[in-house]
N, C-alpha and C. Protein backbone atom coordinates (compact mmCIF):
# COMPACT_ATOMS: atom_id res chain seq x y z
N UNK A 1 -5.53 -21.14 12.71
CA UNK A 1 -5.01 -19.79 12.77
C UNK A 1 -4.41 -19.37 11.44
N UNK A 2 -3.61 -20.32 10.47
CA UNK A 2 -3.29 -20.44 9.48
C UNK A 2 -4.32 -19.53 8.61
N UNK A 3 -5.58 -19.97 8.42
CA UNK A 3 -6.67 -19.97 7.52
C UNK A 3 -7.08 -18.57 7.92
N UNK A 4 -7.39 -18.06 9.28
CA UNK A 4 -7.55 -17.08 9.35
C UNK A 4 -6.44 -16.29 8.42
N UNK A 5 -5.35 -16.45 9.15
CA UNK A 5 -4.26 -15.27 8.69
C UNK A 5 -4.18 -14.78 7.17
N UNK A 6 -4.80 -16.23 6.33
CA UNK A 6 -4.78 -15.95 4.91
C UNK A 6 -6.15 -15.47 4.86
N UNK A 7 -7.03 -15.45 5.09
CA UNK A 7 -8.54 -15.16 5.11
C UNK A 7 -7.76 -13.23 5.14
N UNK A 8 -7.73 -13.04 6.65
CA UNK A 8 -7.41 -11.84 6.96
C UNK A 8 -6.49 -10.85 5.97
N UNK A 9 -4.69 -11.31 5.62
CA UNK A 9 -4.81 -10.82 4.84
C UNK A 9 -4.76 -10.40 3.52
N UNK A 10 -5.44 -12.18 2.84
CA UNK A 10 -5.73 -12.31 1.38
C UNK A 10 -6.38 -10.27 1.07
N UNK A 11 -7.50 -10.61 2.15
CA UNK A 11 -8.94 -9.24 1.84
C UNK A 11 -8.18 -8.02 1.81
N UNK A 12 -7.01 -7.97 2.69
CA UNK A 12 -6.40 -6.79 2.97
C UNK A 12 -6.23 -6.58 2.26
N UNK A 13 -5.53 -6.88 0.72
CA UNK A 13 -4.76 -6.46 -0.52
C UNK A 13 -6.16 -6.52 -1.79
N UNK A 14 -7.60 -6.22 -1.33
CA UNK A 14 -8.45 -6.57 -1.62
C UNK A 14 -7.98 -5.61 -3.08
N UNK A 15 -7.87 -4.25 -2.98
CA UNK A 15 -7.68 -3.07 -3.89
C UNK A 15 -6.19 -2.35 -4.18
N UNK A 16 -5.48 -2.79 -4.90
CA UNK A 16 -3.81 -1.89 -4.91
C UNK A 16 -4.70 -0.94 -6.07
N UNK A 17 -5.31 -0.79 -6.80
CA UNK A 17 -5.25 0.02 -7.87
C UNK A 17 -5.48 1.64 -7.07
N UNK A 18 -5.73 1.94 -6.15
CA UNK A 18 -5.88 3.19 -5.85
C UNK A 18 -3.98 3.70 -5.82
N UNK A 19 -4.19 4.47 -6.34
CA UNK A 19 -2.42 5.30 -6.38
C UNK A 19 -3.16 7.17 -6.63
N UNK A 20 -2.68 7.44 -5.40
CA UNK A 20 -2.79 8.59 -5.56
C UNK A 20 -1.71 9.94 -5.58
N UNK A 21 -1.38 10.85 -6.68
CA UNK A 21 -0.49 11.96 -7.14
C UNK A 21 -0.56 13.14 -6.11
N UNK A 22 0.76 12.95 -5.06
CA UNK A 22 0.51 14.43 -4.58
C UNK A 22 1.11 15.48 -5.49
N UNK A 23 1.57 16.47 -5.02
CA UNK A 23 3.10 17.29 -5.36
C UNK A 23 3.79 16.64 -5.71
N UNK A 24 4.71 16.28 -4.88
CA UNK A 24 6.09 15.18 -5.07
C UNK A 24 6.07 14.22 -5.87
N UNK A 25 4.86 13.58 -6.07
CA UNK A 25 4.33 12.32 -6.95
C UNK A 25 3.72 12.71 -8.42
N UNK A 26 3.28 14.36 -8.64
CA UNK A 26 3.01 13.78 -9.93
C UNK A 26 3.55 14.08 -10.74
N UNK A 27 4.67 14.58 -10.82
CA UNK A 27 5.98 14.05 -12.30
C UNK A 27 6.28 12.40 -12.40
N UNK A 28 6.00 11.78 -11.09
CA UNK A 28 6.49 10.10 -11.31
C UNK A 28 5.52 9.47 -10.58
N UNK A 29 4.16 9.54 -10.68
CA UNK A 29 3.14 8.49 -10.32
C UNK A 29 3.83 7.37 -9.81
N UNK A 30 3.30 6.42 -8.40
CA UNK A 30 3.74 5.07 -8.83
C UNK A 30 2.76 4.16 -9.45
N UNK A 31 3.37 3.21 -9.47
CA UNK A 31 2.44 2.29 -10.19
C UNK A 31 2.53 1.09 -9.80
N UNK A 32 2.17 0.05 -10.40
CA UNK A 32 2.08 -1.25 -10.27
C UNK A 32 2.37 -1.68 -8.85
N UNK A 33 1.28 -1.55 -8.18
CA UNK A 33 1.42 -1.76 -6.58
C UNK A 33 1.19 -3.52 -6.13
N UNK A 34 2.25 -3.76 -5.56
CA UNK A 34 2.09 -4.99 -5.11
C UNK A 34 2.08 -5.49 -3.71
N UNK A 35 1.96 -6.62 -2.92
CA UNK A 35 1.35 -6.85 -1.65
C UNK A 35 2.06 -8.71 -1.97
N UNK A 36 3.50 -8.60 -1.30
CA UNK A 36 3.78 -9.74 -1.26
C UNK A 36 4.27 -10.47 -2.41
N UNK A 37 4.73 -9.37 -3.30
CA UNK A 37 5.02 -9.58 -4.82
C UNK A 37 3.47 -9.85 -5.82
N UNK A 38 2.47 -9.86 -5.40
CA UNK A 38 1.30 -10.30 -6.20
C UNK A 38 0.54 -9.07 -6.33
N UNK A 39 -0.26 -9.19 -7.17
CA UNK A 39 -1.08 -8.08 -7.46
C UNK A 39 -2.96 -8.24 -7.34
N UNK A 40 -3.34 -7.82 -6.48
CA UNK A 40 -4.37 -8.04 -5.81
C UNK A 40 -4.76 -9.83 -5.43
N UNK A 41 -4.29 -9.68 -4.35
CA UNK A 41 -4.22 -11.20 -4.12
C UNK A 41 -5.54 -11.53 -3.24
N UNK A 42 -5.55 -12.66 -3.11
CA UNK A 42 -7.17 -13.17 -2.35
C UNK A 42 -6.49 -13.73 -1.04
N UNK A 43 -5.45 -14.31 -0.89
CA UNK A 43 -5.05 -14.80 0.43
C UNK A 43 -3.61 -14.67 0.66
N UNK A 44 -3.16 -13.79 1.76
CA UNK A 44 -1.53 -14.23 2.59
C UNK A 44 -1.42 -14.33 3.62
N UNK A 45 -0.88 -15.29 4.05
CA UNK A 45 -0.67 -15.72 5.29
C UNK A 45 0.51 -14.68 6.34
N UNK A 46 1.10 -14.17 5.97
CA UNK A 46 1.95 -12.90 6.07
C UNK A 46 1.33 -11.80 7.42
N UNK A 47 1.39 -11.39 8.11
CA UNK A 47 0.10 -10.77 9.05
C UNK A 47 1.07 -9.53 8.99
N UNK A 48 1.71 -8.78 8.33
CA UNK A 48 2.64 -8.18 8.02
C UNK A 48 3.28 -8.18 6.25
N UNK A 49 2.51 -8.30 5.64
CA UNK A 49 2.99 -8.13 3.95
C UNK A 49 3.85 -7.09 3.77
N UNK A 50 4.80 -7.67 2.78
CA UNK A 50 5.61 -6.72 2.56
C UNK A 50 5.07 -5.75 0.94
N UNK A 51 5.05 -4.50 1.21
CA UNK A 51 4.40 -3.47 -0.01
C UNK A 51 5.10 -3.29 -1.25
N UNK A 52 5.21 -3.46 -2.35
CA UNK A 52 6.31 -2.51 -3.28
C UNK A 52 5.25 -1.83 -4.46
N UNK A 53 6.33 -1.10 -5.06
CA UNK A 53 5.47 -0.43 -6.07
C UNK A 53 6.88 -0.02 -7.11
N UNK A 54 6.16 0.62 -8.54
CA UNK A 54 7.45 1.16 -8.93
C UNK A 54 7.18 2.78 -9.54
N UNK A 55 7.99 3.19 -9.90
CA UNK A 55 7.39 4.76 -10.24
C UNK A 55 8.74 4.47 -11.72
N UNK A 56 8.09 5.87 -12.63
CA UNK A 56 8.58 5.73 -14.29
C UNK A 56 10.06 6.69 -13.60
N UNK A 57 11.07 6.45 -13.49
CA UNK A 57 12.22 7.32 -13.37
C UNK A 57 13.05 7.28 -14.69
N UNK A 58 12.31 7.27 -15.79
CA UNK A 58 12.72 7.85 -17.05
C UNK A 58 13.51 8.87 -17.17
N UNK A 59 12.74 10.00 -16.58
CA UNK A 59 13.08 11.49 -16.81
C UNK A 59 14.31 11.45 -16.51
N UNK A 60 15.16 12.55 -16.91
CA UNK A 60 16.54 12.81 -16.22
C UNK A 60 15.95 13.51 -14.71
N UNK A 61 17.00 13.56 -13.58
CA UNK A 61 16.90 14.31 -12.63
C UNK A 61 15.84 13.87 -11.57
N UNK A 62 14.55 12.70 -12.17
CA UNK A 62 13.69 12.65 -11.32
C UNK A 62 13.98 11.30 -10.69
N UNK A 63 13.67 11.30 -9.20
CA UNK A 63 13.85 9.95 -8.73
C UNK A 63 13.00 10.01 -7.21
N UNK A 64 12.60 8.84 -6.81
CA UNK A 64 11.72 8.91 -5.39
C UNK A 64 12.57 8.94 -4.40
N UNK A 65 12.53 10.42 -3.63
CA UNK A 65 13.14 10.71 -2.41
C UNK A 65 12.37 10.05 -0.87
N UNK A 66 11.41 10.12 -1.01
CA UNK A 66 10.33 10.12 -0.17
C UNK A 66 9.15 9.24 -0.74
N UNK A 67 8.68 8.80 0.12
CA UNK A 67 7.04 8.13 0.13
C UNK A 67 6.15 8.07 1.67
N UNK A 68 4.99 7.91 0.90
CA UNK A 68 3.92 8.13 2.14
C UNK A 68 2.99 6.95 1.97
N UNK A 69 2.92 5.87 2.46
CA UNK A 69 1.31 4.75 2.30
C UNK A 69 0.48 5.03 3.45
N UNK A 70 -0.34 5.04 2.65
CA UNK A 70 -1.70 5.13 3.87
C UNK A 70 -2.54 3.81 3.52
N UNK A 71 -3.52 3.65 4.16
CA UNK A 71 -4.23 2.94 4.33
C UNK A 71 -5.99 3.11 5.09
N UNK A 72 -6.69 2.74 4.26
CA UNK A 72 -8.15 3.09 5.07
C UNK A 72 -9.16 1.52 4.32
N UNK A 73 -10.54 1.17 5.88
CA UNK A 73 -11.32 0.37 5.62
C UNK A 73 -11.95 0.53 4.61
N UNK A 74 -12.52 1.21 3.95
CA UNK A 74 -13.32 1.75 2.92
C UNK A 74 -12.47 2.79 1.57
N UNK A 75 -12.76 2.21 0.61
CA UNK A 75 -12.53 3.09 -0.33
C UNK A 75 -12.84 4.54 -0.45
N UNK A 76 -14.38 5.13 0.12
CA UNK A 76 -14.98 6.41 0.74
C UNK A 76 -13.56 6.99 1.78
N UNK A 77 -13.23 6.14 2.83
CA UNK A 77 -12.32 6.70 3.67
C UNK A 77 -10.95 7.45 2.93
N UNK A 78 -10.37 6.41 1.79
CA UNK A 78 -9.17 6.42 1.49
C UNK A 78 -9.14 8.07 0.75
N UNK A 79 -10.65 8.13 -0.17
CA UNK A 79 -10.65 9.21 -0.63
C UNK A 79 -10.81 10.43 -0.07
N UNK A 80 -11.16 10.24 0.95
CA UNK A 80 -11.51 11.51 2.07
C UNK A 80 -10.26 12.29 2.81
N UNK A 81 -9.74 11.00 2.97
CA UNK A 81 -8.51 11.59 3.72
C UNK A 81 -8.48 11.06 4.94
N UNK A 82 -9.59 10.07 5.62
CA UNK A 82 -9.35 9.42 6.56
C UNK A 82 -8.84 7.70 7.13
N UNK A 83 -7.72 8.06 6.96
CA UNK A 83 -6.62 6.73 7.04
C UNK A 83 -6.86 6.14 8.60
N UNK A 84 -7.68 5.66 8.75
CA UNK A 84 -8.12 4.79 9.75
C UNK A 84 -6.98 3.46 10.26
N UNK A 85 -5.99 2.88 9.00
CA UNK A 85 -5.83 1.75 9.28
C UNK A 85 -4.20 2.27 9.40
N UNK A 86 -3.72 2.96 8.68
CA UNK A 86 -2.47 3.09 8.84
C UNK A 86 -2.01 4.35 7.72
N UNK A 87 -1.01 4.91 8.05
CA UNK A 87 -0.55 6.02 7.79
C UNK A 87 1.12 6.18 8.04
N UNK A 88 1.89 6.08 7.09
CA UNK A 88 3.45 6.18 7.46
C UNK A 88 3.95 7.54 7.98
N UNK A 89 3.13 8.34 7.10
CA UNK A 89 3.50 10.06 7.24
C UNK A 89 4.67 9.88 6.07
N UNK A 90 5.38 11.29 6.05
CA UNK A 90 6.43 11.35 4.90
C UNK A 90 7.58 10.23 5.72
N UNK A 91 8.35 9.87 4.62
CA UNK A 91 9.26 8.57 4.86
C UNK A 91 10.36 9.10 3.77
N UNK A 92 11.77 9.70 4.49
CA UNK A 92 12.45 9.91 3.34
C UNK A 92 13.22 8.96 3.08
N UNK A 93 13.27 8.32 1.92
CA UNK A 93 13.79 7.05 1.23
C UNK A 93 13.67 6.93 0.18
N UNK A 94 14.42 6.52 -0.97
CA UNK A 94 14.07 5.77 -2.22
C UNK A 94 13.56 4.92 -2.43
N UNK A 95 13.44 3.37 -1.24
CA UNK A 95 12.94 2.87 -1.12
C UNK A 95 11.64 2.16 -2.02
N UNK A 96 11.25 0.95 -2.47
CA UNK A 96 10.04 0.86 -3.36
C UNK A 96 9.62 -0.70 -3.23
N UNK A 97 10.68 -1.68 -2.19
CA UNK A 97 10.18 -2.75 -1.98
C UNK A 97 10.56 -3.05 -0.67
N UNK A 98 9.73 -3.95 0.02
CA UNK A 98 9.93 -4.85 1.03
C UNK A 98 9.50 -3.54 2.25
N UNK A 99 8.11 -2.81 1.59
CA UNK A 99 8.06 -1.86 2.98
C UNK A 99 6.93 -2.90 3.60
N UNK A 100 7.23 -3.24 4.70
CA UNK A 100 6.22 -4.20 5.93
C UNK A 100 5.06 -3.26 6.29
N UNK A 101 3.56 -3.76 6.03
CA UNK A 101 2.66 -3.31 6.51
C UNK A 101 2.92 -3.26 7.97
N UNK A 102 2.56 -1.92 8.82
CA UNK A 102 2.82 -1.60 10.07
C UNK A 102 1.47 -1.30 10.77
N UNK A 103 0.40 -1.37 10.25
CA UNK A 103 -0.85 -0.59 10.38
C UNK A 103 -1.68 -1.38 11.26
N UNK A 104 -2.62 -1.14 11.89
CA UNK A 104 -3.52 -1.51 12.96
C UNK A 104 -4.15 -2.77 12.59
N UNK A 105 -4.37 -3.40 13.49
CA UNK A 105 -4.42 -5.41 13.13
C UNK A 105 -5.72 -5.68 12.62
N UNK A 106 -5.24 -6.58 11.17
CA UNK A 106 -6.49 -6.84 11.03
C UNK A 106 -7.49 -8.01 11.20
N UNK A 107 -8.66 -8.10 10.95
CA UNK A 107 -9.40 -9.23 11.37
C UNK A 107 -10.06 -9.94 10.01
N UNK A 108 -10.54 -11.34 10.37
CA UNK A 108 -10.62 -11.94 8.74
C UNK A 108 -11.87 -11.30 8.01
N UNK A 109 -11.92 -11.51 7.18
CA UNK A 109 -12.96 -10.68 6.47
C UNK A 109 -12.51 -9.02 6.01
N UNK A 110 -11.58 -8.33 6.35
CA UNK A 110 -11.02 -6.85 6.80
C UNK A 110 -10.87 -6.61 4.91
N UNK A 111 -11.09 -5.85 4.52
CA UNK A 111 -10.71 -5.05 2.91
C UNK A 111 -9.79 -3.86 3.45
N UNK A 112 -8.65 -3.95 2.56
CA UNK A 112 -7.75 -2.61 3.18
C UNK A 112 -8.07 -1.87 1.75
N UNK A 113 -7.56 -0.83 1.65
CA UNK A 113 -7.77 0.07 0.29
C UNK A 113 -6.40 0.95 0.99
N UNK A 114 -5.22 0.91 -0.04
CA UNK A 114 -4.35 1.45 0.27
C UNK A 114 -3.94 2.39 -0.89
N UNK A 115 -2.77 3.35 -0.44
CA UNK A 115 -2.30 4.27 -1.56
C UNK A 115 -0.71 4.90 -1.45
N UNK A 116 -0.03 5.00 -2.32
CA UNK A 116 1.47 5.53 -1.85
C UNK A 116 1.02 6.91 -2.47
């Protein structure tokens, strides 16, 4: 069960590089998206990873009130707009580590393609 769980969701964290700029996001993009502290990892045993990311709060005045992760099987999906796997909706928080994947269970072999 072990092997699965890392099988399952090593794949999940198959893609962090998708980050996508809404409104709210594009004065402070985030960036450097991680999955368990690692950055595109091949295996965690975790069936629940915890998410972080960081955004540039350089600017004066700017800082993350809110965030949204989604999640979809396919990269096609993620871009479409259809979040199949999970979807937080708006989340008001500053928040930027230790958010627990909450999203629909996955199975081994599964590629997630996620985005804040």
């Amino acid at each position: 069960m072990k092997i699965l769980s890392t099988i399952l969701i090593g794949l999940f964290m198959m893609l962090l590089g998708h980050v996508a700029a809404d409104v709210g996001a594009a004065l402070n993009p985030p960036f450097d998206l991680r999955c368990d502290y690692l950055v595109n990892p091949l295996g965690i045993e975790d069936e629940h990873p915890n998410l972080s990311w960081k955004n540039d709060a350089q600017k004066r005045a700017q800082v993350q009130s809110a965030y949204q992760i989604v999640a979809a099987s396919s990269a096609d999906k993620l871009q479409s707009g259809s979040f199949d796997l999970w979807d937080t909706g708006k989340v008001s928080s500053n928040q930027q580590v230790h958010i627990s994947y909450a999203g629909k269970a996955l199975h081994s072999g599964d590629k997630v393609y996620w985005r804040v």
